[in-house]
C-alpha atoms as a PDB file:
ATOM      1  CA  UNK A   1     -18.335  16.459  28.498  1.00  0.00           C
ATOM      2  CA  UNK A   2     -18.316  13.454  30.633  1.00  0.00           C
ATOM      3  CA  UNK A   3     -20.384  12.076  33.487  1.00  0.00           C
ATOM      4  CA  UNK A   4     -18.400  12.709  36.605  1.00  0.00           C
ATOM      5  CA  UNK A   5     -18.579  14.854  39.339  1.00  0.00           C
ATOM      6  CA  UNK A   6     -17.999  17.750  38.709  1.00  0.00           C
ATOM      7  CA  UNK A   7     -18.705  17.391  34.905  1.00  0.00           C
ATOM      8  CA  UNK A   8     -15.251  18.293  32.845  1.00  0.00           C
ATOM      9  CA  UNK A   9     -15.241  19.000  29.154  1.00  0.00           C
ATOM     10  CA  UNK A  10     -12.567  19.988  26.995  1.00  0.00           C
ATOM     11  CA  UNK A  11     -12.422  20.920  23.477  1.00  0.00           C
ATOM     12  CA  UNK A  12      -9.613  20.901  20.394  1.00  0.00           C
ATOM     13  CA  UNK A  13      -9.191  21.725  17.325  1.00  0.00           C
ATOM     14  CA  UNK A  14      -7.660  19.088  14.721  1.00  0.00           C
ATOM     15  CA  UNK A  15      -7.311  18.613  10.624  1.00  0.00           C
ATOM     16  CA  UNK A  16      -8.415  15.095   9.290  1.00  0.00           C
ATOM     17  CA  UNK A  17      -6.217  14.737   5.426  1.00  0.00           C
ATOM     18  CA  UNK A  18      -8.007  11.436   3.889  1.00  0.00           C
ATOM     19  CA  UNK A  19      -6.394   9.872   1.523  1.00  0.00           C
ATOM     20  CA  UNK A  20      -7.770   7.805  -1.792  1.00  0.00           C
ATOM     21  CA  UNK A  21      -7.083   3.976  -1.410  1.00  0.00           C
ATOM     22  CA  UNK A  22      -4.195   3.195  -4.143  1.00  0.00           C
ATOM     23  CA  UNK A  23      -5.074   1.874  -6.816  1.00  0.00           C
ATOM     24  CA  UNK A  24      -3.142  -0.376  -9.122  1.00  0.00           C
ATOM     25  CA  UNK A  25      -2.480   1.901 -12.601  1.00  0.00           C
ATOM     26  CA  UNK A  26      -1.074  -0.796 -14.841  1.00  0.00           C
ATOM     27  CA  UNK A  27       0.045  -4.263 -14.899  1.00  0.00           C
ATOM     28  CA  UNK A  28       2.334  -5.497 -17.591  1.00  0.00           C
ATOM     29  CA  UNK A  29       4.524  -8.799 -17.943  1.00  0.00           C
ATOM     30  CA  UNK A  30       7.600  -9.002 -20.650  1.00  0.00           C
ATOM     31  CA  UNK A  31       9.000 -12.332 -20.827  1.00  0.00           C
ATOM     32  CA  UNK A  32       9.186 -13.124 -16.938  1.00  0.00           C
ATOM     33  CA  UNK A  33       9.262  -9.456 -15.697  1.00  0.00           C
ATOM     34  CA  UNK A  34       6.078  -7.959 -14.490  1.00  0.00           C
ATOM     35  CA  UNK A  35       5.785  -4.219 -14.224  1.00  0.00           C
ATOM     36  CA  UNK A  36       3.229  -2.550 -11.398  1.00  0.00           C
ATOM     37  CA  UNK A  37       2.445   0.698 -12.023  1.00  0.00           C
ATOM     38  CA  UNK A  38       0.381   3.312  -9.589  1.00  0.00           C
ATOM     39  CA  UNK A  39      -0.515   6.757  -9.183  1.00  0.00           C
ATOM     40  CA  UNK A  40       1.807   7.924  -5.680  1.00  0.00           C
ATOM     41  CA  UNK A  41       0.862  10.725  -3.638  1.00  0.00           C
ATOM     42  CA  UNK A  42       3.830  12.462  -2.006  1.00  0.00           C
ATOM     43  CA  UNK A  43       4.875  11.673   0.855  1.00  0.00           C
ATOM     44  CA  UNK A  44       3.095   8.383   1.110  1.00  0.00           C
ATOM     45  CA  UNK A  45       4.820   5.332   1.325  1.00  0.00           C
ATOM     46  CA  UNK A  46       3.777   2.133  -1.125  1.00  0.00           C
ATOM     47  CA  UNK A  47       4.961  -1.747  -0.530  1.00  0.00           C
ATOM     48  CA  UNK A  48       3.744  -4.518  -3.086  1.00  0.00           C
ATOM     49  CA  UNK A  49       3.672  -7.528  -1.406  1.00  0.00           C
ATOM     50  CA  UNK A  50       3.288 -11.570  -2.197  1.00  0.00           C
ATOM     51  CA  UNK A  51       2.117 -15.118  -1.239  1.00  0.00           C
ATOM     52  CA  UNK A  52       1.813 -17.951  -3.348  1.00  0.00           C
ATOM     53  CA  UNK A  53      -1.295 -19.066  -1.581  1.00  0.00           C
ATOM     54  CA  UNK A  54      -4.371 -17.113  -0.469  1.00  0.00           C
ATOM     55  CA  UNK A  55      -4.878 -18.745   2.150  1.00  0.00           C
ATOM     56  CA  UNK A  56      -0.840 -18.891   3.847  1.00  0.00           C
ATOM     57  CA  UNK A  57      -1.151 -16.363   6.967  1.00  0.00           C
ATOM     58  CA  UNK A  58       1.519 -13.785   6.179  1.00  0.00           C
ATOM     59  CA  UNK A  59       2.454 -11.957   2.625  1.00  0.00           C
ATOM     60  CA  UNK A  60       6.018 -11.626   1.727  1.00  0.00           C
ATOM     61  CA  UNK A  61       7.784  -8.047   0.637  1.00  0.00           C
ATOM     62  CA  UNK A  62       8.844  -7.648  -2.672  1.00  0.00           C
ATOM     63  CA  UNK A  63      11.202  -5.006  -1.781  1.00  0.00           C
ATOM     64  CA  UNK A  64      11.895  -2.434   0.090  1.00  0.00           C
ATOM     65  CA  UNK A  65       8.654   0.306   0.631  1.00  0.00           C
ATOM     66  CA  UNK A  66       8.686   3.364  -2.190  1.00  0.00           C
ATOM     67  CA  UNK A  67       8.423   6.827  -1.151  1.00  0.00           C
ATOM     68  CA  UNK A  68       5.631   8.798  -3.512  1.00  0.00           C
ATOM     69  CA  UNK A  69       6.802  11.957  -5.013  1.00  0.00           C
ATOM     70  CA  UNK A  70       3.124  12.936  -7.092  1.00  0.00           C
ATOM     71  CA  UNK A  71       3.732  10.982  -9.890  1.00  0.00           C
ATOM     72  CA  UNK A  72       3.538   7.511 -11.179  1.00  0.00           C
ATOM     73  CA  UNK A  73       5.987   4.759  -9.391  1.00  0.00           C
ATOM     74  CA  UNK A  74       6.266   1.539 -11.043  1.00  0.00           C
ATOM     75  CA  UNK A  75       8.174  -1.959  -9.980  1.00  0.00           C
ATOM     76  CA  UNK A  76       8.929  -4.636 -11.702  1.00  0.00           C
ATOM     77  CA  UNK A  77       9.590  -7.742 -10.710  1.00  0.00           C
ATOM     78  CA  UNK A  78      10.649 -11.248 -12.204  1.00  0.00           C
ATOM     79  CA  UNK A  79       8.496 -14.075 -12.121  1.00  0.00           C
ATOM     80  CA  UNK A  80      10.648 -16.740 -13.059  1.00  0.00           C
ATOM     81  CA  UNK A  81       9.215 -20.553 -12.766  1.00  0.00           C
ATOM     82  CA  UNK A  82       7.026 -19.344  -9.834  1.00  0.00           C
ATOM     83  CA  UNK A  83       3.518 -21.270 -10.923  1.00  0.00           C
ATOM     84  CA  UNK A  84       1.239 -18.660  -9.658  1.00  0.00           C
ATOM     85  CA  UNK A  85       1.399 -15.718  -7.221  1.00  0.00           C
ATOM     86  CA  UNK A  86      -1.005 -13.289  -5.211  1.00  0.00           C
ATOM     87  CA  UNK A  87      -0.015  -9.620  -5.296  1.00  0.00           C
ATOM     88  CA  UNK A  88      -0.965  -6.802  -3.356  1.00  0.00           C
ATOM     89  CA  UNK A  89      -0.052  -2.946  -3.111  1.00  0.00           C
ATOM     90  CA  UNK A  90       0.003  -1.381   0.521  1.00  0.00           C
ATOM     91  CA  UNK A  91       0.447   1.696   2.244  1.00  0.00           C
ATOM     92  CA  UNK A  92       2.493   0.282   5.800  1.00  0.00           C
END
């Protein structure tokens, strides 16, 4: 109800799903590949993303986003001569 004049209210009915924040299953590195692994729901869409500094303003895709179908998804990813590299998983 608000404060006008006259008062008007209004009322509606709605359905809240919350989902759990992903969370990284496994990490893995063979030679100069290194494999991300997570738990997808389905229907939710995943991106990993990278910088090479914390502190550079934007992260960088690693690929294109995933589409979760209730099982695991995992990426891998070469990390060549790359020194050092911040990763992160998102849901865009």
């Amino acid at each position: 109800t608000d404060n006008g004049t006259p008062n008007l209210s209004a009322t509606q009915s709605f359905t809240v799903t919350v989902f759990p924040v992903p969370q990284l299953g496994a990490l893995a590195q063979s030679g100069t590949n290194l494999t991300f692994s997570w738990l997808a729901l389905t229907g939710q869409t995943y991106q990993v993303q990278y910088k090479y500094d914390l502190s550079d303003p934007a992260w960088t895709p690693l690929s294109a986003p995933f589409n979760g179908a209730g099982g695991v998804l995992s990426f891998t990813n070469s990390i060549g001569a790359a020194p050092r590299r911040f990763f992160r998983l998102v849901v865009p």
